[in-house]
C-alpha atoms as a PDB file:
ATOM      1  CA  UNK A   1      84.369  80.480  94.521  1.00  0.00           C
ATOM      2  CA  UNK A   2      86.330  82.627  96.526  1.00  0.00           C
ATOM      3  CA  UNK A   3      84.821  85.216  98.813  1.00  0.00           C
ATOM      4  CA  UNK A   4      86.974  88.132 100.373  1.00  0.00           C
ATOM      5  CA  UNK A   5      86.334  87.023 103.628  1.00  0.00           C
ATOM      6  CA  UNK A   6      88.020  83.424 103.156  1.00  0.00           C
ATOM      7  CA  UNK A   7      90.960  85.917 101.512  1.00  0.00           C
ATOM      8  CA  UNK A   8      91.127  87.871 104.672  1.00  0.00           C
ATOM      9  CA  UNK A   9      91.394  84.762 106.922  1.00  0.00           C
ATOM     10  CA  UNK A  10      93.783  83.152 104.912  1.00  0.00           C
ATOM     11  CA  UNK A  11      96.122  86.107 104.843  1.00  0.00           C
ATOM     12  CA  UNK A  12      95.951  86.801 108.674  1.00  0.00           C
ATOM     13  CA  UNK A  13      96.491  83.024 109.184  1.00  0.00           C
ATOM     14  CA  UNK A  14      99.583  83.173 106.951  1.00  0.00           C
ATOM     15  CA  UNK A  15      98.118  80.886 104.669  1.00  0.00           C
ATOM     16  CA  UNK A  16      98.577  83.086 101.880  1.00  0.00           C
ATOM     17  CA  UNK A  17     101.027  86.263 101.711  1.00  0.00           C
ATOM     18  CA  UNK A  18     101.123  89.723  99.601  1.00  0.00           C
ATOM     19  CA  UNK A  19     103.569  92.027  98.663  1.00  0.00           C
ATOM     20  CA  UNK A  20     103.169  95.827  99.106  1.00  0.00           C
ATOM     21  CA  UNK A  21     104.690  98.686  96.528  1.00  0.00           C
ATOM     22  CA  UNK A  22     104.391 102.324  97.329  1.00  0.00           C
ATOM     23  CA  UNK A  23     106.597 105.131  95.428  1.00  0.00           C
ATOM     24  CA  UNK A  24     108.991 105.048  98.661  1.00  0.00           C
ATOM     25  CA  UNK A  25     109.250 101.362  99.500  1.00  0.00           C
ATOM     26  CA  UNK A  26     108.622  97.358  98.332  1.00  0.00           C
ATOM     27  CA  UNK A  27     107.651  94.541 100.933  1.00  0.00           C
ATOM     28  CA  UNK A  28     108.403  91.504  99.606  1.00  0.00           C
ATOM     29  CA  UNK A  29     106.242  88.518  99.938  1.00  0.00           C
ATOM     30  CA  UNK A  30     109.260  87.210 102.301  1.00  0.00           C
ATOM     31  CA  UNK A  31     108.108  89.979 104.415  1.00  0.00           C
ATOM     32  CA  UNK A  32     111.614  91.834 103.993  1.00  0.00           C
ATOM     33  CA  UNK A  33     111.089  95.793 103.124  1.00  0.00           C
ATOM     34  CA  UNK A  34     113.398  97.396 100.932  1.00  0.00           C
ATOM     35  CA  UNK A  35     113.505 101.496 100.210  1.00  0.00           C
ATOM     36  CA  UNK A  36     112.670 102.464  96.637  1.00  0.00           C
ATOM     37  CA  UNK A  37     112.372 106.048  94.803  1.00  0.00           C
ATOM     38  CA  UNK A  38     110.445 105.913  91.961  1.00  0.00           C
ATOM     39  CA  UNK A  39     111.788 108.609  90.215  1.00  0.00           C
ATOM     40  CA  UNK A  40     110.485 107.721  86.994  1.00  0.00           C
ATOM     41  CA  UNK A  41     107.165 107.363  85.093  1.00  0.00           C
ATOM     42  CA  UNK A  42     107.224 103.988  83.230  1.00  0.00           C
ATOM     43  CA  UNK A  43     105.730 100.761  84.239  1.00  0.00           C
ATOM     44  CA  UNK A  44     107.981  98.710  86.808  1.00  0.00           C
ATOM     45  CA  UNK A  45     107.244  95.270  87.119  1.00  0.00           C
ATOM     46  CA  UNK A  46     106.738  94.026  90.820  1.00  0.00           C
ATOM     47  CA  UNK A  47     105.785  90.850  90.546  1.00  0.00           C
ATOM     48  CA  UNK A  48     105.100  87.931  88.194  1.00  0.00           C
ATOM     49  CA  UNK A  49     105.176  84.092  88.548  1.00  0.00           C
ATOM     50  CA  UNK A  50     108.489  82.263  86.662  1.00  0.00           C
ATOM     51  CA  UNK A  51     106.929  79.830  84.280  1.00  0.00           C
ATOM     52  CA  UNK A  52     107.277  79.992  80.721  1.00  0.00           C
ATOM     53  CA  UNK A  53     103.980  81.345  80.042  1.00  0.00           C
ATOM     54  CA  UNK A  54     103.265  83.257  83.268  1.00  0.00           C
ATOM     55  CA  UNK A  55      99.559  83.801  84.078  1.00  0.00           C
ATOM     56  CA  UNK A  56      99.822  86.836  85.752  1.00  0.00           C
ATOM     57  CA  UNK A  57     102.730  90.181  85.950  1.00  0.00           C
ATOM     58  CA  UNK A  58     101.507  93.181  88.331  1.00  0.00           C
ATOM     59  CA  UNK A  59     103.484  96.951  87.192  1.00  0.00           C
ATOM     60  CA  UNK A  60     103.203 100.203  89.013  1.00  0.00           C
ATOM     61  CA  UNK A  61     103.684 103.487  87.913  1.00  0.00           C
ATOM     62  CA  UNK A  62     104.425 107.135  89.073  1.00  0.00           C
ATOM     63  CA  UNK A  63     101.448 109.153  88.400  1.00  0.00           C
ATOM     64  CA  UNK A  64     100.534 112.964  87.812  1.00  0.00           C
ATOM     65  CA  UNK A  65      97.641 112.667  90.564  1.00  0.00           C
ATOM     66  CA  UNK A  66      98.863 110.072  93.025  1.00  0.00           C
ATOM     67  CA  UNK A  67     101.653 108.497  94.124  1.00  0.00           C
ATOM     68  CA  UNK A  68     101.294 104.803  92.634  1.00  0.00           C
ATOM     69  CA  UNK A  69      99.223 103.482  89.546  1.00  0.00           C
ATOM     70  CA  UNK A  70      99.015  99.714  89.004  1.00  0.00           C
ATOM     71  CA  UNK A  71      98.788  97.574  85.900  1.00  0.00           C
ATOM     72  CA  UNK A  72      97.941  93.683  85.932  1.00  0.00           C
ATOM     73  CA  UNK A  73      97.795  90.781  83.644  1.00  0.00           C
ATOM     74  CA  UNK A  74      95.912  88.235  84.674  1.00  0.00           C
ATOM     75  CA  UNK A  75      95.562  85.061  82.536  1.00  0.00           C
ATOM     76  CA  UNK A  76      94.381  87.199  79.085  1.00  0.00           C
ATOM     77  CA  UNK A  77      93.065  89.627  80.867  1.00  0.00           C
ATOM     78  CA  UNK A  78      95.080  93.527  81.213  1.00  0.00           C
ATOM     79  CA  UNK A  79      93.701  95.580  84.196  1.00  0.00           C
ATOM     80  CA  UNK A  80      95.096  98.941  84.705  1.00  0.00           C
ATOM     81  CA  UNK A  81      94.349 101.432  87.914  1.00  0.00           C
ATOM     82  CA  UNK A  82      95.016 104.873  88.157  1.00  0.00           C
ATOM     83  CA  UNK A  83      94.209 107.393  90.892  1.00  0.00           C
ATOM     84  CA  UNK A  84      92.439 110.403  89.451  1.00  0.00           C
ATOM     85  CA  UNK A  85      91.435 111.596  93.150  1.00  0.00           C
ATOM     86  CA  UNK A  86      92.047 111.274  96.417  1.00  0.00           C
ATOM     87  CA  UNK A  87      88.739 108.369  96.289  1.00  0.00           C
ATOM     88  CA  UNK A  88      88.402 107.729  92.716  1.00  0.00           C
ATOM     89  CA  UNK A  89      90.279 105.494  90.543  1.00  0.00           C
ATOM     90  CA  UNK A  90      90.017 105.161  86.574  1.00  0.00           C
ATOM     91  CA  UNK A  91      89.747 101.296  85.466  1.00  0.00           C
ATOM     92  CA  UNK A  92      90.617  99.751  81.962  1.00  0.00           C
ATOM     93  CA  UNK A  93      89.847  96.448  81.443  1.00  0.00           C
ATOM     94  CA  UNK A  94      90.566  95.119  78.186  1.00  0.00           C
ATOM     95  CA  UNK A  95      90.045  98.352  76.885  1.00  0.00           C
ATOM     96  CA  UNK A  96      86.668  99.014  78.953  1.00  0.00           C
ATOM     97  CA  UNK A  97      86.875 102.076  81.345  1.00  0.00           C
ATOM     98  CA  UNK A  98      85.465 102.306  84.512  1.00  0.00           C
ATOM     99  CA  UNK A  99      85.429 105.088  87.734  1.00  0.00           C
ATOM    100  CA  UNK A 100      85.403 103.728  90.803  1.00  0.00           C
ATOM    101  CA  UNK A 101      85.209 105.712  94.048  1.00  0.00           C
ATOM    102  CA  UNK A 102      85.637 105.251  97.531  1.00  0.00           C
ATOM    103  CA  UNK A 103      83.350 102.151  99.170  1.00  0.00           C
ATOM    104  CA  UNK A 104      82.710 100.976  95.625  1.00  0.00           C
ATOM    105  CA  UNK A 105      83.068  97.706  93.981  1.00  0.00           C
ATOM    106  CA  UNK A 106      83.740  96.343  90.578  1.00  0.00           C
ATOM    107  CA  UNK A 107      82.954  92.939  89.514  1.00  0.00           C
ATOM    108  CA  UNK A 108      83.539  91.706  86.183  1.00  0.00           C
END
């Protein structure tokens, strides 16, 4: 199983990369940073893998309280965050809700 810590090495031992999406700018997993205005409230998919039956697509989203919302489907699964506060964050999972604030985790 993975455990965050083995995440953190790998990613600071370029191992494994990320990208990065905020309402002004994208980093791509290339590490090349391109401006973007999200001027607009529907779902804009960042990322996704290519194959014919992808197993996971990540959107973001302007939103009324923050700057960014996200929305992942992973496998079967749909995840959606959205900031409600400056440290809270409404989850859906499958249609499950969940608050989670600042220093919390979820597990599912």
């Amino acid at each position: 199983m993975l455990q965050p810590e083995l995440i953190t090495y790998m990613y600071y031992n370029n191992i494994i990369n990320h990208c990065h999406a905020t309402s002004q700018s994208v980093r791509t997993y290339d590490n090349v940073t391109y401006p973007y205005t999200m001027d607009h409230s529907c779902w804009t998919l960042i990322s996704s893998d290519c194959y014919e039956h992808p197993s996971f697509a990540v959107f973001i989203k302007k939103t009324e309280k923050a700057p960014v919302g996200m929305m992942a489907f992973i496998g079967d699964q749909r995840v959606e965050f959205v900031p409600i506060e400056q440290n809270k964050v409404h989850i859906k999972i499958n249609d499950q809700e969940f608050d989670l604030r600042d220093n919390g985790f979820l597990f599912w």
